[in-house]
Structures are given as structure tokens and as C-alpha cells.
Protein backbone atom coordinates (compact mmCIF):
# COMPACT_ATOMS: atom_id res chain seq x y z
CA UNK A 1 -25.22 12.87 3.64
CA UNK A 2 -22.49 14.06 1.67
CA UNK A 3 -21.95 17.70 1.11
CA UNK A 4 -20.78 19.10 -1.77
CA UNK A 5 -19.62 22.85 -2.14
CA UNK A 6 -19.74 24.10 -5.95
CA UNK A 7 -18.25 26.77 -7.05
CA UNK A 8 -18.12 28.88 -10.03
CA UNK A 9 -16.03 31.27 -11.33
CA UNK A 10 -17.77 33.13 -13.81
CA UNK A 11 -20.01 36.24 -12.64
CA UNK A 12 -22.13 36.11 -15.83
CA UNK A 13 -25.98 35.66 -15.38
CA UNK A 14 -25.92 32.84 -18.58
CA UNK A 15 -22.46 31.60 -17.49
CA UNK A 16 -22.49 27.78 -18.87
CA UNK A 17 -20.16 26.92 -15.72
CA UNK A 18 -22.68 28.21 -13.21
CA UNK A 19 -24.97 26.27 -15.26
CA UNK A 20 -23.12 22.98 -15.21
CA UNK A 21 -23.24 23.93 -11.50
CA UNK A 22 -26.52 24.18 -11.25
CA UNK A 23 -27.31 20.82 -13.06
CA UNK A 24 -25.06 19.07 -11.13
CA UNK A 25 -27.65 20.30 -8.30
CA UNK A 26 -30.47 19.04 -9.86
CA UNK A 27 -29.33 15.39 -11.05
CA UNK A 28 -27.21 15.08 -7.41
CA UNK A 29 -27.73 10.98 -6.24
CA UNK A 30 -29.38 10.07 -3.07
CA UNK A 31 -27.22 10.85 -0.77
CA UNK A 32 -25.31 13.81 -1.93
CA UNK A 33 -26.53 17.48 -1.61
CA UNK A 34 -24.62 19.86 -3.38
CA UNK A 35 -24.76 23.38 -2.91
CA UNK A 36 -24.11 26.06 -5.38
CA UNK A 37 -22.37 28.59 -3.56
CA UNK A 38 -23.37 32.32 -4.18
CA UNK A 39 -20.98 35.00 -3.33
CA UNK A 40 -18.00 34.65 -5.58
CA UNK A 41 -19.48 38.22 -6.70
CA UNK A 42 -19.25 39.52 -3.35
CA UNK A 43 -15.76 38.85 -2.03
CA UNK A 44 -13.51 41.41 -1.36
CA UNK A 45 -10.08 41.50 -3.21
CA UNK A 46 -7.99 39.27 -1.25
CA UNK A 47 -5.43 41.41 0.91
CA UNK A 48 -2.88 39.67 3.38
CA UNK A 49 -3.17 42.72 5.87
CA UNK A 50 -7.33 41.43 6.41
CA UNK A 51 -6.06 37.88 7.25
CA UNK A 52 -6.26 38.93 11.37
CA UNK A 53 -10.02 39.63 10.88
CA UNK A 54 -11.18 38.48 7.32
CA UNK A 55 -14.19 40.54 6.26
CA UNK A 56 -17.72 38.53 6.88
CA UNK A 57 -18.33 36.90 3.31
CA UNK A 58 -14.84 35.60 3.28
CA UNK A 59 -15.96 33.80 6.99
CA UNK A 60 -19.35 32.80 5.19
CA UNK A 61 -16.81 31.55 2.30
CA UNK A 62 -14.59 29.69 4.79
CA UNK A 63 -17.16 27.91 6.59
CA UNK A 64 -19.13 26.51 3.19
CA UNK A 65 -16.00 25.32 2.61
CA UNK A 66 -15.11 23.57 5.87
CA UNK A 67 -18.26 22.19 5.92
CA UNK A 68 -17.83 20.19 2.56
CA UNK A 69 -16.82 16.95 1.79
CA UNK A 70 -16.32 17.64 -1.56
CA UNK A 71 -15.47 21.36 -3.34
CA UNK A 72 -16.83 20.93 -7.49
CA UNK A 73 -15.23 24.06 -8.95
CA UNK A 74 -15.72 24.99 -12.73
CA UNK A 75 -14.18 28.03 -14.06
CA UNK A 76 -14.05 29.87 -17.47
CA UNK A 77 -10.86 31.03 -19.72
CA UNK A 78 -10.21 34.29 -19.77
CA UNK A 79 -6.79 35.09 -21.79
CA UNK A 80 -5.70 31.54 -21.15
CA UNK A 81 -6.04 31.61 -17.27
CA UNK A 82 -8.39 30.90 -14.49
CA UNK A 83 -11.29 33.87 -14.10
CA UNK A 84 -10.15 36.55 -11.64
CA UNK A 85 -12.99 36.34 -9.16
CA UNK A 86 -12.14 32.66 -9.01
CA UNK A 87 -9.18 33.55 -8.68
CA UNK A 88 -9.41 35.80 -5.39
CA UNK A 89 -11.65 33.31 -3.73
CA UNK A 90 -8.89 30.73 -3.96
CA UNK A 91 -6.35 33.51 -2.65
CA UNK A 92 -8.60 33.97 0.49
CA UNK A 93 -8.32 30.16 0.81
CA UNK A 94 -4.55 29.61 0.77
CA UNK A 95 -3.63 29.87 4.27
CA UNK A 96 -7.37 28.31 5.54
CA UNK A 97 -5.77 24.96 7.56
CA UNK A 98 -9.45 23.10 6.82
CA UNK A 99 -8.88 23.47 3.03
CA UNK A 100 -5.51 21.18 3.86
CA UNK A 101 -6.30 18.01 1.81
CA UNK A 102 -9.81 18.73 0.76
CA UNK A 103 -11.17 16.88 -2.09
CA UNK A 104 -12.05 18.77 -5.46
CA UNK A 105 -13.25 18.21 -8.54
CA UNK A 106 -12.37 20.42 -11.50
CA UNK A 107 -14.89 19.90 -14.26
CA UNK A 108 -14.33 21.89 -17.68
CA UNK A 109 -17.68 23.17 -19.47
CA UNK A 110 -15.48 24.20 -22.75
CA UNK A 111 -12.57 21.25 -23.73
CA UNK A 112 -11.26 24.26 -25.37
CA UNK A 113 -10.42 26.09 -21.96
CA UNK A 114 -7.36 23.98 -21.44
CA UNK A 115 -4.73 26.54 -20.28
CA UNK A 116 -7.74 27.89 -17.30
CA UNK A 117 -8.03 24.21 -16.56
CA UNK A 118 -4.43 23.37 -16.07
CA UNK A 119 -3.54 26.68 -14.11
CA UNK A 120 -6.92 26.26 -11.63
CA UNK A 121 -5.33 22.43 -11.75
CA UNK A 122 -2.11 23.84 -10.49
CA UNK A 123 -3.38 26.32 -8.60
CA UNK A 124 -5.26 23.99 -6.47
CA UNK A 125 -2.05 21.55 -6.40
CA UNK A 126 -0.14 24.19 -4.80
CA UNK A 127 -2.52 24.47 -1.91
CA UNK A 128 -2.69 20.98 -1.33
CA UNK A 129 -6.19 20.27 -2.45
CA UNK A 130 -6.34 16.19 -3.43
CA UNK A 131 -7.87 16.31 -6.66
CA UNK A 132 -10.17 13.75 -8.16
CA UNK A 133 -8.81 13.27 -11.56
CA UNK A 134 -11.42 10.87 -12.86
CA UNK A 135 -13.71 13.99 -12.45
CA UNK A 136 -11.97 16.10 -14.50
CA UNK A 137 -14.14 15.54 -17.53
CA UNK A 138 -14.80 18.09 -20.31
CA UNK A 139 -18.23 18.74 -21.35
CA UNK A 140 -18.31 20.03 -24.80
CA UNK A 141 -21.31 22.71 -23.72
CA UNK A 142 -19.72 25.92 -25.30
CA UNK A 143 -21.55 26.19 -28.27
CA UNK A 144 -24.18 23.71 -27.23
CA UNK A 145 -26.35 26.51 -27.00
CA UNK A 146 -27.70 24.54 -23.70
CA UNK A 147 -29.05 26.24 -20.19
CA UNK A 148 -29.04 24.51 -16.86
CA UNK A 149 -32.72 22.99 -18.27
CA UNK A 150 -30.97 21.50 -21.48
CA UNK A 151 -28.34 20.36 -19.07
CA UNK A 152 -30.38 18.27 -17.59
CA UNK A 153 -32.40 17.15 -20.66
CA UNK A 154 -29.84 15.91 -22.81
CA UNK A 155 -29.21 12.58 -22.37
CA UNK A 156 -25.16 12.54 -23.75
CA UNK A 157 -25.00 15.87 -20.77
CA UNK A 158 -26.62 14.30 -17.88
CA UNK A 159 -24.97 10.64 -18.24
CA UNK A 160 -21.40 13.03 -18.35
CA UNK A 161 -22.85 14.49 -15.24
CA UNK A 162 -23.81 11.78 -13.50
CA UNK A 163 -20.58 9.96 -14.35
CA UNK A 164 -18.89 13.08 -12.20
CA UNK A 165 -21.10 12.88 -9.26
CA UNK A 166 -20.48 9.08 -9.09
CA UNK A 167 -16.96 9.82 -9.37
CA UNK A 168 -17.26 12.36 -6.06
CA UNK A 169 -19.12 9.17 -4.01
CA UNK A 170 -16.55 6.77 -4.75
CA UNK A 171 -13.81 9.82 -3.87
CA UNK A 172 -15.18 10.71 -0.80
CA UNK A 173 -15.65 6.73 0.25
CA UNK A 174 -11.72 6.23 -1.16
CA UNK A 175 -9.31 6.93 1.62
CA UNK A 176 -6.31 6.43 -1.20
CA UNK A 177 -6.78 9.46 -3.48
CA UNK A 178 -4.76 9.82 -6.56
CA UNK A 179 -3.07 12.92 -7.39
CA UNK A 180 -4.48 14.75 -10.53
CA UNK A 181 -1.59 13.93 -13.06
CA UNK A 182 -2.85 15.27 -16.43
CA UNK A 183 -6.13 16.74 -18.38
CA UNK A 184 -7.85 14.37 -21.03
């Protein structure tokens, strides 16, 4: 079974990300389980002086994460960068040796948000994440006017979904992955 770790960066109740998340849940193959995780909300500001003895949901944090094959990761724009709790959760992640090569997919819920999606892009780069670049599709949701439900309903949403989750099978199965090199 292949686990996949989703993560959202956006703390609103009728975030479209956590949404997207959420739907990606819901239309997952056989096969795959993916797992929306939680407790973004939660963390504690990332402080290098904790890193001895990291504060329980940043342990809860690092195991979800060890224990995926995959991390999905969608985050809003805020002033043209990646959302500040996704922000800290990737901070608390920098120096975690099983996050060393993991795979992740970057999704992006608003084609508009391209200055979040190239920094979290970055971001990720710099800590040696192997990206899946064939999974960095943009949804054009913002707007759509579409919950998780409508997600799931519309047929144009749930084929671009299911295109990404048969993207993460063939990653995870692909021993050669390519670097991300640009956004569509």
C-alpha cells in the first residue's frame, strides 16, 4: 500500500487547498491511501534551540512524514510567497535526515499563485526533496466556487486529480526521478 502524506498550508475552514486535499482522499486508486494530515494549526514556531527535544506535534509531524512514500503539499499565496504555517512546518523539517530525498508533489489550486508555487518549489529544492514535476499541475479552482464535494463531482476536476495520483504511482514505482525544472 502506498502512503501518501498531504499537506496543506492554509488554516482556513473553506481553504480550496485543504479541499483539493481532501478530494485527492476521496478519488485515491487502489492501492494508495492518502492521509490528510491535521496539525499544521498546531505546530509551534519553529526554534533551533527545541531541535534537542522537539515539542510532541513536531514528533507526531516527523513520523507522518517518515512514514510516507509520497508528501502531496498544496499551499496558498499570501503576498507572493508560500503561507507561513506552511512555512514553519517545512522549517521543523529541514534538518529531519528521513525527509532526505523524499518524493513530493506540489499541486497548485489557483494557476494564479505562481510566485507561492515557485518559492514552496524552491523551498523544497533546497532541502533535497525529489520533486515530481509531472504533478505539478494547476487546477483552476479559485473562483470555481467548488468544495471538496464539487471536487469530486466535476468531471474536468477529478480527471486533473486523478491524472496527479497516477502521476504519484508511477513516481513512487520510478527509481529515476526527474528534478522539478519549471511550473507550467
Amino acid at each position: 500500500m502506498m502512503q501518501v502524506l498531504a499537506i496543506s498550508g492554509s488554516l482556513r475552514a473553506a481553504s480550496i487547498n485543504s479541499a483539493l486535499l481532501r478530494a485527492c482522499a476521496r478519488l485515491a486508486p487502489p492501492g494508495m491511501r492518502i492521509d490528510v494530515y491535521a496539525g499544521l494549526g498546531g505546530l509551534p514556531l519553529f526554534n533551533p534551540d527545541l531541535e534537542a527535544s522537539p515539542p510532541r506535534e513536531v514528533l507526531v509531524l516527523r513520523a507522518a512524514v517518515a512514514g510516507a512514500d509520497v508528501l502531496l503539499l498544496a499551499s496558498p499565496e499570501y503576498a507572493h510567497g508560500v503561507s507561513g504555517a506552511m512555512k514553519n512546518a517545512l522549517d521543523w523539517l529541514v534538518g529531519f535526515e528521513p525527509f532526505y530525498g523524499k518524493r513530493v508533489a506540489v499541486p497548485n489550486a489557483s494557476p494564479r499563485a505562481r510566485h507561492a508555487h515557485a518559492a514552496l518549489c524552491e523551498t523544497l529544492r533546497t532541502m533535497s526533496a525529489a520533486l515530481l514535476d509531472e504533478a505539478a499541475i494547476a487546477l483552476p479552482l479559485l473562483g470555481a466556487g467548488l468544495d471538496e464535494q464539487g471536487m469530486v463531482d466535476s468531471p474536468g476536476v477529478s480527471d486533473g486529480i486523478r491524472s496527479l495520483l497516477a502521476v504519484l504511482q508511477r513516481g513512487v514505482s520510478n527509481s529515476g526521478i526527474a528534478p522539478y525544472t519549471s511550473f507550467p
